[in-house]
Each structure stands twice: as C-alpha cells, then as structure tokens.
Protein backbone atom coordinates (compact mmCIF):
# COMPACT_ATOMS: atom_id res chain seq x y z
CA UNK A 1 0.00 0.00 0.00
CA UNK A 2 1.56 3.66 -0.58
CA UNK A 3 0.33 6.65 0.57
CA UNK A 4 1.31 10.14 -0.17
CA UNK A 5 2.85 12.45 1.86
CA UNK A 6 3.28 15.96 2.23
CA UNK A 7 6.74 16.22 3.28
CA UNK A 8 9.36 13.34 4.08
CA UNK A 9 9.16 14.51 7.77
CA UNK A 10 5.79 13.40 9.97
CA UNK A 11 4.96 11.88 12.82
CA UNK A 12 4.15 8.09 13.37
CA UNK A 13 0.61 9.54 14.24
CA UNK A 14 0.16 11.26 10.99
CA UNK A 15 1.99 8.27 9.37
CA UNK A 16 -0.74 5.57 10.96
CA UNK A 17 -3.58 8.63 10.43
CA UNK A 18 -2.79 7.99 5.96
CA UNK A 19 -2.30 4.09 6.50
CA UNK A 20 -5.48 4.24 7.79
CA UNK A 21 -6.95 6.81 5.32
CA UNK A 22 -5.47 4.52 2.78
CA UNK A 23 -6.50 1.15 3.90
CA UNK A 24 -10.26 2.32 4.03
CA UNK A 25 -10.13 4.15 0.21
CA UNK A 26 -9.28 0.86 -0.83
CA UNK A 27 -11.83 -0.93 0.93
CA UNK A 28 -14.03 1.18 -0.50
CA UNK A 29 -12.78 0.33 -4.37
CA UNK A 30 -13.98 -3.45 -4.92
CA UNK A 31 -16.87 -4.82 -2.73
CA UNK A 32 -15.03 -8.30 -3.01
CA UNK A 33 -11.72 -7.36 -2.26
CA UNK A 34 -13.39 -5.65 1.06
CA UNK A 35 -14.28 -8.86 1.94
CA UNK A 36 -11.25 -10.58 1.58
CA UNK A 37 -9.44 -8.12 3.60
CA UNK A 38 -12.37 -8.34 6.42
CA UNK A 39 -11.33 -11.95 6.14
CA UNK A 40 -7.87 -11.42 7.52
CA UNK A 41 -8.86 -9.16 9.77
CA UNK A 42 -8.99 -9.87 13.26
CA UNK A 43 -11.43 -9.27 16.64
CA UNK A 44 -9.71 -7.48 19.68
CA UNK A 45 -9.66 -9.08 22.97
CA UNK A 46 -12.63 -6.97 24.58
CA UNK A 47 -14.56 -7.91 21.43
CA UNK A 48 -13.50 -11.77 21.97
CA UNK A 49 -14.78 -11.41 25.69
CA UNK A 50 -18.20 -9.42 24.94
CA UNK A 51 -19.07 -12.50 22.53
CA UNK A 52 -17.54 -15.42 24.40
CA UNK A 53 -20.47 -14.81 27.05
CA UNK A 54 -22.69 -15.77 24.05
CA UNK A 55 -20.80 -18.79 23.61
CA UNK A 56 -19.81 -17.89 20.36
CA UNK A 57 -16.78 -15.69 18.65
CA UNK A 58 -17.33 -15.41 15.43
CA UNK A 59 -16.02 -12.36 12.66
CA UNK A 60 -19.18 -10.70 11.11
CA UNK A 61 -20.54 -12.86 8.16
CA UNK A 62 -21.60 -9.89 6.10
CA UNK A 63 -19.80 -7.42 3.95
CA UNK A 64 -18.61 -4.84 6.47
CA UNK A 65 -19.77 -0.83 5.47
CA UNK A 66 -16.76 1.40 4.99
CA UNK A 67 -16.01 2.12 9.05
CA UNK A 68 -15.75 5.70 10.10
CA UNK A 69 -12.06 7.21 9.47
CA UNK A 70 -12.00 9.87 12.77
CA UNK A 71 -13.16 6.36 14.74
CA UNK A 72 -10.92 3.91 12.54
CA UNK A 73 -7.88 6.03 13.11
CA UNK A 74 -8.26 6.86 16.84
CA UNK A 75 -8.78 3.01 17.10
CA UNK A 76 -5.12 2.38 15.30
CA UNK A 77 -3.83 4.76 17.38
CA UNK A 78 -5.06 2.86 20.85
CA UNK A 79 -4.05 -0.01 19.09
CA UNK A 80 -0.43 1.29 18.69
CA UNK A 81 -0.64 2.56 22.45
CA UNK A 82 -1.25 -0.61 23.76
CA UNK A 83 1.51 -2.39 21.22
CA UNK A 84 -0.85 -4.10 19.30
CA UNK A 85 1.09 -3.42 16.69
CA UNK A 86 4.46 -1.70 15.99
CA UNK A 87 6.01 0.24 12.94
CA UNK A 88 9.64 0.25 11.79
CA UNK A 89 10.89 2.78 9.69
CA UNK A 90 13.79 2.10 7.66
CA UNK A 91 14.93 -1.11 10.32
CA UNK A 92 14.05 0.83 13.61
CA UNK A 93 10.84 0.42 15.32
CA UNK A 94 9.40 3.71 16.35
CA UNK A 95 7.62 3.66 19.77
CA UNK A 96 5.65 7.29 20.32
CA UNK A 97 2.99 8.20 18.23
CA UNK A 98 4.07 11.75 18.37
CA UNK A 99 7.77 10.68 17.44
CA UNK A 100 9.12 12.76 14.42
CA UNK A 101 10.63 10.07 11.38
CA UNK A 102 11.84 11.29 8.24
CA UNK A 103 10.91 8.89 5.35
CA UNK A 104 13.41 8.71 2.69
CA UNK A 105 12.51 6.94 -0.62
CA UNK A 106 13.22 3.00 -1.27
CA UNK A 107 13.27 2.78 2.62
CA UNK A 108 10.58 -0.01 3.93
CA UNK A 109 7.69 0.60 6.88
CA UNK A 110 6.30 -2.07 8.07
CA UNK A 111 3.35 -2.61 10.24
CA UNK A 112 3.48 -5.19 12.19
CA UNK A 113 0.52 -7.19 13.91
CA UNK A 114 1.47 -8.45 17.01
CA UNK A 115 0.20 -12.01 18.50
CA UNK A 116 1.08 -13.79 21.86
CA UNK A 117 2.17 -17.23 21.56
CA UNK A 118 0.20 -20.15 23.62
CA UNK A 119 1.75 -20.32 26.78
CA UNK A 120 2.86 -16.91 27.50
C-alpha cells in the first residue's frame, strides 16, 4: 500500500492517520476485495470477551460498510498505544505516536501485527 505524503518529515501519528486513510479508500474500491481483507482481519480481545459470554466468537458474516475514518484512526492509534502493533521505519521500530521520522525513498515501513504465543 503507498500513501502520499506531504513532506518526508511526519509523525508516526500522521503516518498511521494515511495508513489508515489509505486502507479504508481501498476498501471502499472493490466490494469483493473488502471482503477478503475483512477476512484477515482480526477481533480485539474486549470484542473476543463481549461474545464469548454468548458462547460464540465469530467475525461478522456480512460485507462490512466502509467504518468511520475519525473512529478507525483513533482506534489504530489505541491499538499502537497498547503495542498491538508496531512500525519500523527504515529497520528501527518507532515507539511514540508523536515521534518525528523522516521517510526517505526506497526505505521499507512495516506494520506489524502483534500475537502472543500459547503459553505466554
């Protein structure tokens, strides 16, 4: 995914804010593709708990509706807050969100999703 930039000097908040932006214009592109991506998407742990007392976990079955950006992007940022997941710029993980990076062309960010392994 690319997104576009300003200036080659932001903040890991702005940089999550147009990953975010991003990830949701192209959900909005291809009705199928949304619902592959909703596929490999995940449920966070207070969602888990709120349906386990049904029983059940389950992702939604339908198409999901393009969320709301101001709530999707607050979201990533808790997310990031609570190391959900962490972003490396050019080999170095960043760890604030209001941490200035300087993005240089050719040089990788990653997101990365973070999972606990069974057992601890």
């Amino acid at each position: 995914m690319l997104v576009e930039l300003a200036d080659d000097r932001t903040t890991v908040r702005e940089l999550i804010r147009k990953a975010v932006e991003e990830q949701i214009r192209l959900l909005g592109v291809d009705v199928s593709r949304r619902r592959d991506m909703h596929d490999r998407q995940y449920l966070l742990a207070e969602e888990i708990q709120a349906q386990a007392a049904s029983g059940v976990i389950r992702l939604p079955a339908a198409p999901l509706a393009l969320p709301d950006i101001t709530e999707a992007v607050a979201r990533a940022h808790r997310a990031f807050e609570r190391n959900v997941f962490v972003v490396f710029v050019a080999g170095r993980q960043v760890d604030r969100l209001d941490e200035e990076i300087v993005l240089r062309p050719g040089e990788p960010v990653v997101f990365l999703r973070l999972t606990a392994l069974a057992g601890g």
